[in-house]
N, C-alpha and C. Protein backbone atom coordinates (compact mmCIF):
# COMPACT_ATOMS: atom_id res chain seq x y z
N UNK A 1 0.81 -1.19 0.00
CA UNK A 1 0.00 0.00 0.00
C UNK A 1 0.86 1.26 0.00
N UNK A 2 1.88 1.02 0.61
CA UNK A 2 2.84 2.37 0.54
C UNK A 2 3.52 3.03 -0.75
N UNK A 3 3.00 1.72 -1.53
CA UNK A 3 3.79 2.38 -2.85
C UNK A 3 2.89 2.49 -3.69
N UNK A 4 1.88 2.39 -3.79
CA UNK A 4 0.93 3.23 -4.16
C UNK A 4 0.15 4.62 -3.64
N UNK A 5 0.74 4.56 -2.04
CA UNK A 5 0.51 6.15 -1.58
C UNK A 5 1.22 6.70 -2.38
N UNK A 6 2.62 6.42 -2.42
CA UNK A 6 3.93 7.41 -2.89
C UNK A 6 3.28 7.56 -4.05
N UNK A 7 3.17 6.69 -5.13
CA UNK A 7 2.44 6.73 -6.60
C UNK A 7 1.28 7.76 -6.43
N UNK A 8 0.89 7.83 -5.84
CA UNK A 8 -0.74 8.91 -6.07
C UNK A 8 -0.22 10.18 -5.32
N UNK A 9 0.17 10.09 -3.79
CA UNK A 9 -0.42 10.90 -2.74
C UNK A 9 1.41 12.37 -3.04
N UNK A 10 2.41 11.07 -3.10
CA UNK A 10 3.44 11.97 -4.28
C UNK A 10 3.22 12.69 -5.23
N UNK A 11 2.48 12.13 -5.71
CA UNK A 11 2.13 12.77 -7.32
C UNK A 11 1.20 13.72 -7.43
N UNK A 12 0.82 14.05 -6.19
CA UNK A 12 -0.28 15.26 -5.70
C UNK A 12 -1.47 15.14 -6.40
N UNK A 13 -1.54 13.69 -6.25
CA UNK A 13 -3.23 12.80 -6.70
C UNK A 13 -3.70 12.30 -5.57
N UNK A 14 -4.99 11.71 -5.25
CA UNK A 14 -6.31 11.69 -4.64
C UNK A 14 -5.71 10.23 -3.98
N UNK A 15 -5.29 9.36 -2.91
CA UNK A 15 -5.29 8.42 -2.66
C UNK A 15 -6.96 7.43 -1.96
N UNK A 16 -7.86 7.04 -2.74
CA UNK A 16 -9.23 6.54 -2.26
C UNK A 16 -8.78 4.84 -1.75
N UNK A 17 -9.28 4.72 -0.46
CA UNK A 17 -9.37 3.48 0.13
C UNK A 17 -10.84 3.03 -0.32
N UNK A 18 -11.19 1.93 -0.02
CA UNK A 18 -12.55 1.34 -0.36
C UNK A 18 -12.71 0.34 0.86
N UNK A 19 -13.35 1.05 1.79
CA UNK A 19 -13.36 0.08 2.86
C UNK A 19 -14.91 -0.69 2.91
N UNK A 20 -14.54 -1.79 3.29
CA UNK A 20 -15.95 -2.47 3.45
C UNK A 20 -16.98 -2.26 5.23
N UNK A 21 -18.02 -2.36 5.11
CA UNK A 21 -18.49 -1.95 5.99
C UNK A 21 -19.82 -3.53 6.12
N UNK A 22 -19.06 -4.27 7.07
CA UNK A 22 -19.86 -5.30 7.37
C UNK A 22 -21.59 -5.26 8.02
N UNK A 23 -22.33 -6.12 8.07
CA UNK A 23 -23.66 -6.35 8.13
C UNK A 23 -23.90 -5.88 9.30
N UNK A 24 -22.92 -5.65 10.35
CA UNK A 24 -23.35 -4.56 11.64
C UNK A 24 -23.08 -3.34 11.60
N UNK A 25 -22.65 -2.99 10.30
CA UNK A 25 -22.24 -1.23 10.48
C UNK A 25 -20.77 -1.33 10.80
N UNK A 26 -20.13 -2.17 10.99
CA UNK A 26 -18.61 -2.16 11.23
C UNK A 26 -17.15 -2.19 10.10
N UNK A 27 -16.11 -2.02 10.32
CA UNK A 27 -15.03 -2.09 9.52
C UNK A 27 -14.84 -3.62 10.08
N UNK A 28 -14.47 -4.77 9.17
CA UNK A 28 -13.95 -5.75 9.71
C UNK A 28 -12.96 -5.54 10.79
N UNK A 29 -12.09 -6.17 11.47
CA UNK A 29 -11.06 -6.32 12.00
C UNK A 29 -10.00 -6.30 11.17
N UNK A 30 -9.84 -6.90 11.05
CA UNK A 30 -8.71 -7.74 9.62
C UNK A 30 -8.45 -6.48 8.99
N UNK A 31 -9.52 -5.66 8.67
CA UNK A 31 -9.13 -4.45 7.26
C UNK A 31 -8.50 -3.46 8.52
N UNK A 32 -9.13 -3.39 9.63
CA UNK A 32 -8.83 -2.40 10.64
C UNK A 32 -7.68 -2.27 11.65
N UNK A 33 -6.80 -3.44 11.40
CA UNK A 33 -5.84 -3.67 11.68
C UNK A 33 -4.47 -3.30 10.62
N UNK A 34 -4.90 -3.97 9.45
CA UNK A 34 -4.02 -3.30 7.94
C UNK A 34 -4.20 -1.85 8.14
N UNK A 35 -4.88 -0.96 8.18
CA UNK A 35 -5.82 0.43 8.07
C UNK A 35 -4.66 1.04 9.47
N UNK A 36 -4.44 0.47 10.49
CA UNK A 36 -3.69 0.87 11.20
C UNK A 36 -2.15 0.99 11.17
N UNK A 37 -1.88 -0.19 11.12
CA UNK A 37 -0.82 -0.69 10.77
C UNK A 37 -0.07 0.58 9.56
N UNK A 38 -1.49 0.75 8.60
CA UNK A 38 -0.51 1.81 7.39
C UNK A 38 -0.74 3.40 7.69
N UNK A 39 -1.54 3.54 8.89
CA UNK A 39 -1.92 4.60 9.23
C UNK A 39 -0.19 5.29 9.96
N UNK A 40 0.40 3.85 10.63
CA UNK A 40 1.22 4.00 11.35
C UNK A 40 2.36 4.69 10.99
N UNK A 41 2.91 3.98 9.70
CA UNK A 41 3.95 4.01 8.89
C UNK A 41 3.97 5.36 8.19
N UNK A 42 2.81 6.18 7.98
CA UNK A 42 2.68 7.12 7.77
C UNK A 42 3.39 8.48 8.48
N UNK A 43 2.48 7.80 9.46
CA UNK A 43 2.96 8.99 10.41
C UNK A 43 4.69 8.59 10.77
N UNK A 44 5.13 7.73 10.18
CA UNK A 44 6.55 7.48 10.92
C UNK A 44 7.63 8.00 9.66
N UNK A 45 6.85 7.70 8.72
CA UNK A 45 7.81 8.88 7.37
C UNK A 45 7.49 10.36 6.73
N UNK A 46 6.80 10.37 7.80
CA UNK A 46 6.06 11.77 7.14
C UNK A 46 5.59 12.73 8.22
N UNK A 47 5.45 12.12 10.00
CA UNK A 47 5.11 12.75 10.87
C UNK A 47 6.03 13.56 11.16
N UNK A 48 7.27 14.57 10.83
CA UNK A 48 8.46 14.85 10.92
C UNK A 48 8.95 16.48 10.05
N UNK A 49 8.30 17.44 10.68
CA UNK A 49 8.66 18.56 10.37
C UNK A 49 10.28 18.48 9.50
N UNK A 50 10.33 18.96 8.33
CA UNK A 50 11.98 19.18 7.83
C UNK A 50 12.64 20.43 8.10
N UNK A 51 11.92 21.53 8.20
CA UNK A 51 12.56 22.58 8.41
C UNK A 51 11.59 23.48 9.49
């Protein structure tokens, strides 16, 4: 997934997730764990003032 952020969200294009939303109104687990996980990595290359 990260290299398709870089591919879009680099390229100062639109990055769209498509999350599923199960029969109780919920995000699976499974997706909500990935969803974190890349939420994370984000903030760990990019949470970081340069100047």
């Amino acid at each position: 997934m990260m290299g398709k952020y870089d591919f879009s969200v680099g390229r100062n294009a639109n990055f769209l997730l498509g999350m599923v939303i199960d029969n109780r109104g919920l995000v699976p687990e499974a997706d909500v764990t990935q969803l974190t996980v890349f939420g994370q990595e984000i903030k760990q290359r990019f949470g970081h003032k340069i100047a």
